[in-house]
Structure formats: C-alpha cells, structure tokens
N, C-alpha and C. Protein backbone atom coordinates (compact mmCIF):
# COMPACT_ATOMS: atom_id res chain seq x y z
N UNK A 1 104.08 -123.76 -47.45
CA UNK A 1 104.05 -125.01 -48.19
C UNK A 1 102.97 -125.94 -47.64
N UNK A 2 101.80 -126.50 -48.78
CA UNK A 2 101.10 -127.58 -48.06
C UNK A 2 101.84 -128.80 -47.97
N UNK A 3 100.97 -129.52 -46.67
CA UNK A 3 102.09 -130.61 -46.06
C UNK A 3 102.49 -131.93 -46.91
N UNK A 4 101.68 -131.80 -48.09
CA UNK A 4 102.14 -132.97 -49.10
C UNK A 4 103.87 -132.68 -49.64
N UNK A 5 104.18 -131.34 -49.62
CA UNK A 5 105.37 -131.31 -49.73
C UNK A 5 106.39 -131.57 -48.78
N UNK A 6 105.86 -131.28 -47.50
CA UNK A 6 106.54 -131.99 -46.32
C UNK A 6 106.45 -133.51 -46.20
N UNK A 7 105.54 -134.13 -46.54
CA UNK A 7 105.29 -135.73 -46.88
C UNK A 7 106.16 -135.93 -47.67
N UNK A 8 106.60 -135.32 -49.04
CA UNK A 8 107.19 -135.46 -49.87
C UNK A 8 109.10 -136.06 -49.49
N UNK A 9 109.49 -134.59 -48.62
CA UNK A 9 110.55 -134.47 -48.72
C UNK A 9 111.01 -135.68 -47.28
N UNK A 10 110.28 -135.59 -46.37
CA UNK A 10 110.16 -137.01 -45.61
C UNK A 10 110.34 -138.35 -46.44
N UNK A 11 109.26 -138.54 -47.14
CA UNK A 11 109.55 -139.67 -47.93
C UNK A 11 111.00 -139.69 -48.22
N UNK A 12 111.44 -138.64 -48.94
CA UNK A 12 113.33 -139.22 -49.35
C UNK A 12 114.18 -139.08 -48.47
N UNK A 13 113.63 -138.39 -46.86
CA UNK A 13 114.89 -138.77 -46.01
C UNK A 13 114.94 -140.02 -45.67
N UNK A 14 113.21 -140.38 -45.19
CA UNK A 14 112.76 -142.04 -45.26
C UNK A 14 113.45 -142.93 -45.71
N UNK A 15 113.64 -143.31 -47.21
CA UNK A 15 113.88 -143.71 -48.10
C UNK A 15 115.55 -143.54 -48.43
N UNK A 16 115.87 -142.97 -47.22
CA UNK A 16 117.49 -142.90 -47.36
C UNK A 16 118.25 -141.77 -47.68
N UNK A 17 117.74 -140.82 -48.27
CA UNK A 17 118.37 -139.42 -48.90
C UNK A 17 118.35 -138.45 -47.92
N UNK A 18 119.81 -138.59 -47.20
CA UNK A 18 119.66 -137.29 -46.12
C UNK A 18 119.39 -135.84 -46.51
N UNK A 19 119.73 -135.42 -47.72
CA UNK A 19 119.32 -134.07 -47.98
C UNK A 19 118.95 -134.28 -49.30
N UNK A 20 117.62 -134.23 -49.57
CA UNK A 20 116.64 -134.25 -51.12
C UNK A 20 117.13 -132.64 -51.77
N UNK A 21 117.06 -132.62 -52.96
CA UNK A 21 117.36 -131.59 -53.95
C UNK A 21 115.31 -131.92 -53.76
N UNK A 22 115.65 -130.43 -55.21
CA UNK A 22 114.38 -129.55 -54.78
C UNK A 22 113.76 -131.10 -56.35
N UNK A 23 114.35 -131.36 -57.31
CA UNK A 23 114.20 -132.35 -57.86
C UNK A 23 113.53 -133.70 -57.61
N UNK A 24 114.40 -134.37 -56.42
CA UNK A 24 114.09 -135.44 -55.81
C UNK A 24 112.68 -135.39 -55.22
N UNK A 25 112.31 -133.95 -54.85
CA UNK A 25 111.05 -133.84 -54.18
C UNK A 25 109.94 -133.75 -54.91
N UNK A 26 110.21 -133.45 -56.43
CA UNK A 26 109.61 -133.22 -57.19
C UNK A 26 109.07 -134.67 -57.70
N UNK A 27 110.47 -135.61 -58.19
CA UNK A 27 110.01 -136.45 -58.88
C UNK A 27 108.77 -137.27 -57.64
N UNK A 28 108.65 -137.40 -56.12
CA UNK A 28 108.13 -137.97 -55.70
C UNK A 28 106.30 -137.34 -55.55
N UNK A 29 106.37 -136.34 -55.72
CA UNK A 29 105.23 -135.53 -55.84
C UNK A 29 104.41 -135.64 -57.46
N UNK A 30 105.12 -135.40 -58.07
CA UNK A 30 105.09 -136.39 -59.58
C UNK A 30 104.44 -137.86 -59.77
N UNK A 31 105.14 -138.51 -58.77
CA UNK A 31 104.71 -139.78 -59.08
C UNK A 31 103.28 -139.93 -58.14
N UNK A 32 102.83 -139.22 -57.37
CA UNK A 32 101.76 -139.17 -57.00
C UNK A 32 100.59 -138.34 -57.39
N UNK A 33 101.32 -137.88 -58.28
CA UNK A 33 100.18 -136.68 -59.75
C UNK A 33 99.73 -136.15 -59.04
N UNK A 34 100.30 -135.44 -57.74
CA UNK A 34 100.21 -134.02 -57.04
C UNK A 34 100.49 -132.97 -58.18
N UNK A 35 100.38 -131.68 -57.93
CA UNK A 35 100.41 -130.65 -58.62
C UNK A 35 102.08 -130.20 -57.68
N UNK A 36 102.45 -129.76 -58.29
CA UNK A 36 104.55 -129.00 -57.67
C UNK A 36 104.54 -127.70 -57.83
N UNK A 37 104.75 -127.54 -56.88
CA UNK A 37 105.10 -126.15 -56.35
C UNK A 37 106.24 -125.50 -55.86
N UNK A 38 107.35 -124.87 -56.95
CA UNK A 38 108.23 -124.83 -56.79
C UNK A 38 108.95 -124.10 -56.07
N UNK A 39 107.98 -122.81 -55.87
CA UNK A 39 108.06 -122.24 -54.31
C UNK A 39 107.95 -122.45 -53.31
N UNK A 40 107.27 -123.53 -52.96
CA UNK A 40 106.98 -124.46 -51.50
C UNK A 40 108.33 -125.38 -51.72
N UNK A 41 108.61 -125.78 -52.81
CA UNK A 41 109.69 -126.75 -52.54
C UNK A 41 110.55 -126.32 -52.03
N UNK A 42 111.37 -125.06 -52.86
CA UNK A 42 112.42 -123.96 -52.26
C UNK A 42 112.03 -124.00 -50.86
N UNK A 43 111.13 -123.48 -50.46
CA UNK A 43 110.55 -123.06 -48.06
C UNK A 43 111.09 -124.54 -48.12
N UNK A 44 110.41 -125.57 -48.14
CA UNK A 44 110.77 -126.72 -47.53
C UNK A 44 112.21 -127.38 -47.61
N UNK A 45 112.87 -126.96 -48.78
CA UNK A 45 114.39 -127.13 -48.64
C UNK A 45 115.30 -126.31 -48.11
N UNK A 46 114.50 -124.66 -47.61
CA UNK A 46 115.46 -124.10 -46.54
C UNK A 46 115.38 -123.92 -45.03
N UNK A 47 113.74 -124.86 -45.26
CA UNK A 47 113.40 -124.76 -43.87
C UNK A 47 114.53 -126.33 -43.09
N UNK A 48 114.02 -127.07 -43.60
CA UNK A 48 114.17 -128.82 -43.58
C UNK A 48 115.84 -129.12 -44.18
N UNK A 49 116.28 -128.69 -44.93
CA UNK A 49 117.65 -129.46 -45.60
C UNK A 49 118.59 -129.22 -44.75
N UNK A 50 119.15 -131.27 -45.21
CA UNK A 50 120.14 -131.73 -44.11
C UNK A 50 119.18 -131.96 -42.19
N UNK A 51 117.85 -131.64 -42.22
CA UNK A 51 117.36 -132.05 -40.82
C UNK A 51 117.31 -133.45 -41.09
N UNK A 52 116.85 -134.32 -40.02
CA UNK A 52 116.65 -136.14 -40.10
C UNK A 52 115.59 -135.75 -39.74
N UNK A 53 114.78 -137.33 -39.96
CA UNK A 53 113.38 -137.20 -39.86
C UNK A 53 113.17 -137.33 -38.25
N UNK A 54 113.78 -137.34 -37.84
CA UNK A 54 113.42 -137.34 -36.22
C UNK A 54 113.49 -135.82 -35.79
N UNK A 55 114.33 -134.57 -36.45
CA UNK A 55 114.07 -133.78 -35.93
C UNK A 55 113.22 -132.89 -37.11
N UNK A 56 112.43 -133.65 -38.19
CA UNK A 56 111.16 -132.98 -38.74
C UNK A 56 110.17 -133.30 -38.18
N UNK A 57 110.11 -134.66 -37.52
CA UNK A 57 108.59 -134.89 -36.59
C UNK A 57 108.72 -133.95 -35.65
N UNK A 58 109.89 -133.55 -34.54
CA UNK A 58 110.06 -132.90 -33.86
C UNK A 58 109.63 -131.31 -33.78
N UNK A 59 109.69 -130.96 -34.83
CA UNK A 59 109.44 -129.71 -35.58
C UNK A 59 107.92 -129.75 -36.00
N UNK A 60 107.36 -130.84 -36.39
CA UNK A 60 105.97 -130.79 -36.56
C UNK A 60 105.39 -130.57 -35.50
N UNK A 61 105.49 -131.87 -34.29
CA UNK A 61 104.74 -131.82 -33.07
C UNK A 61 105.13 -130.38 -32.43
N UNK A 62 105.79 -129.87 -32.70
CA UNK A 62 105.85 -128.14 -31.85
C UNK A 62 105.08 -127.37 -32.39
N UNK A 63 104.95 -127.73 -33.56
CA UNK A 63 103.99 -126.79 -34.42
C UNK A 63 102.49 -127.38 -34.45
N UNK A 64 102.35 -128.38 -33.93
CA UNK A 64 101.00 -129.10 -33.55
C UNK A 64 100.92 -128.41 -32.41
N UNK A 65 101.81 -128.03 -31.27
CA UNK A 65 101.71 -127.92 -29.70
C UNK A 65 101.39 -126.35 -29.89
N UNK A 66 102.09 -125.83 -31.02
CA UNK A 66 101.03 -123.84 -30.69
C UNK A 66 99.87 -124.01 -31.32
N UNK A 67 99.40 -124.59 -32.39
CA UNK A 67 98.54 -124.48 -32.70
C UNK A 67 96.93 -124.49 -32.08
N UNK A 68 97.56 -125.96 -30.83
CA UNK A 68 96.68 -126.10 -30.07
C UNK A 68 96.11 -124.79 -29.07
N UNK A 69 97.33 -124.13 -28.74
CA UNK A 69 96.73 -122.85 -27.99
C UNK A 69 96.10 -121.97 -28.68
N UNK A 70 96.43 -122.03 -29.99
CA UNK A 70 95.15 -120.57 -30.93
C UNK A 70 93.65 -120.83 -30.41
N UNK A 71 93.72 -122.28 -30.29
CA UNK A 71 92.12 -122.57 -30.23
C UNK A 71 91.24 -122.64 -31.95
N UNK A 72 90.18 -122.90 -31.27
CA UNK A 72 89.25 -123.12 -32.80
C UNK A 72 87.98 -122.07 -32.21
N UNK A 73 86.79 -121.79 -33.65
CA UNK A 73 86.20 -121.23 -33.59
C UNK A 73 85.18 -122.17 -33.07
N UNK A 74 83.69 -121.27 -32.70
CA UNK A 74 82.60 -122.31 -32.59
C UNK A 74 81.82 -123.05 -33.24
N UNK A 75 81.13 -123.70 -33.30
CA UNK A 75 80.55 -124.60 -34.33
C UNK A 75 79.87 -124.05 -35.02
N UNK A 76 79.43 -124.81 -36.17
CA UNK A 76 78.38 -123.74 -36.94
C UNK A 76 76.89 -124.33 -36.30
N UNK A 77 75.89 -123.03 -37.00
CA UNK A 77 74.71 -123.36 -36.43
C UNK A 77 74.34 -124.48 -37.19
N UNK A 78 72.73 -125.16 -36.70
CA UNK A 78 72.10 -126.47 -37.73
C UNK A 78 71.29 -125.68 -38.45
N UNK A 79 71.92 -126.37 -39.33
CA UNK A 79 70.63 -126.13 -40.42
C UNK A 79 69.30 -126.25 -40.67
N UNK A 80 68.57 -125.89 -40.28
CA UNK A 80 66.78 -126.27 -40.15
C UNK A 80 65.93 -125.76 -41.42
C-alpha cells in the first residue's frame, strides 16, 4: 500500500475513529481526489485495524529503522 493510504487511515484514527472501515478510508482519499485502491485498503485494514495512532507511528519508525540499514545506492554520474 502507498503511504497516502496509511495517511488516510491515520487521519480517521486522528479524527476519532478507532477502527476505520475500508469505506471511511475511502471517503477520505476521495475527498482528496487521490485515486483508491481497494487492495491497499484491505493490507492497511489488516495490517493497522483497531491499532492507535501511537502504535502506527511506532510501526512506521521501525520500518524507517530497517530501512536505514539496506542502505542506498551511489549517486548518479554528472551530466556533461
């Protein structure tokens, strides 16, 4: 799932809705004339439903913290 759907479903725990339907996530993705993806919604409502947003940041920054060990590639060359 791209992370606009994770923005998404944040927004309605945000906003008060401890566990968003795959709907609720929709209409907010909607109102930002994102494109919906109803297969990402499904991952993000079985990854995430019923978590609080304290333990989805939690879950992000871990997934920020491996990422950091993959490393990145090298730069590209200049263009001349």
């Amino acid at each position: 799932p791209a992370m606009k759907h994770v923005a998404a479903y944040m927004l309605c725990v945000l906003g008060g809705n401890a566990n968003p339907s795959a709907n609720d996530i929709k209409k907010v993705l909607e109102a930002a004339e994102a494109t919906v993806d109803d297969g990402a919604i499904n991952n993000i409502i079985e990854s995430l439903g019923g978590k609080s947003a304290e333990e989805v940041e939690k879950l992000i920054a871990d997934g920020k913290g491996k990422m950091a060990n993959v490393g990145g590639g090298g730069g590209g060359g200049g263009g001349g």
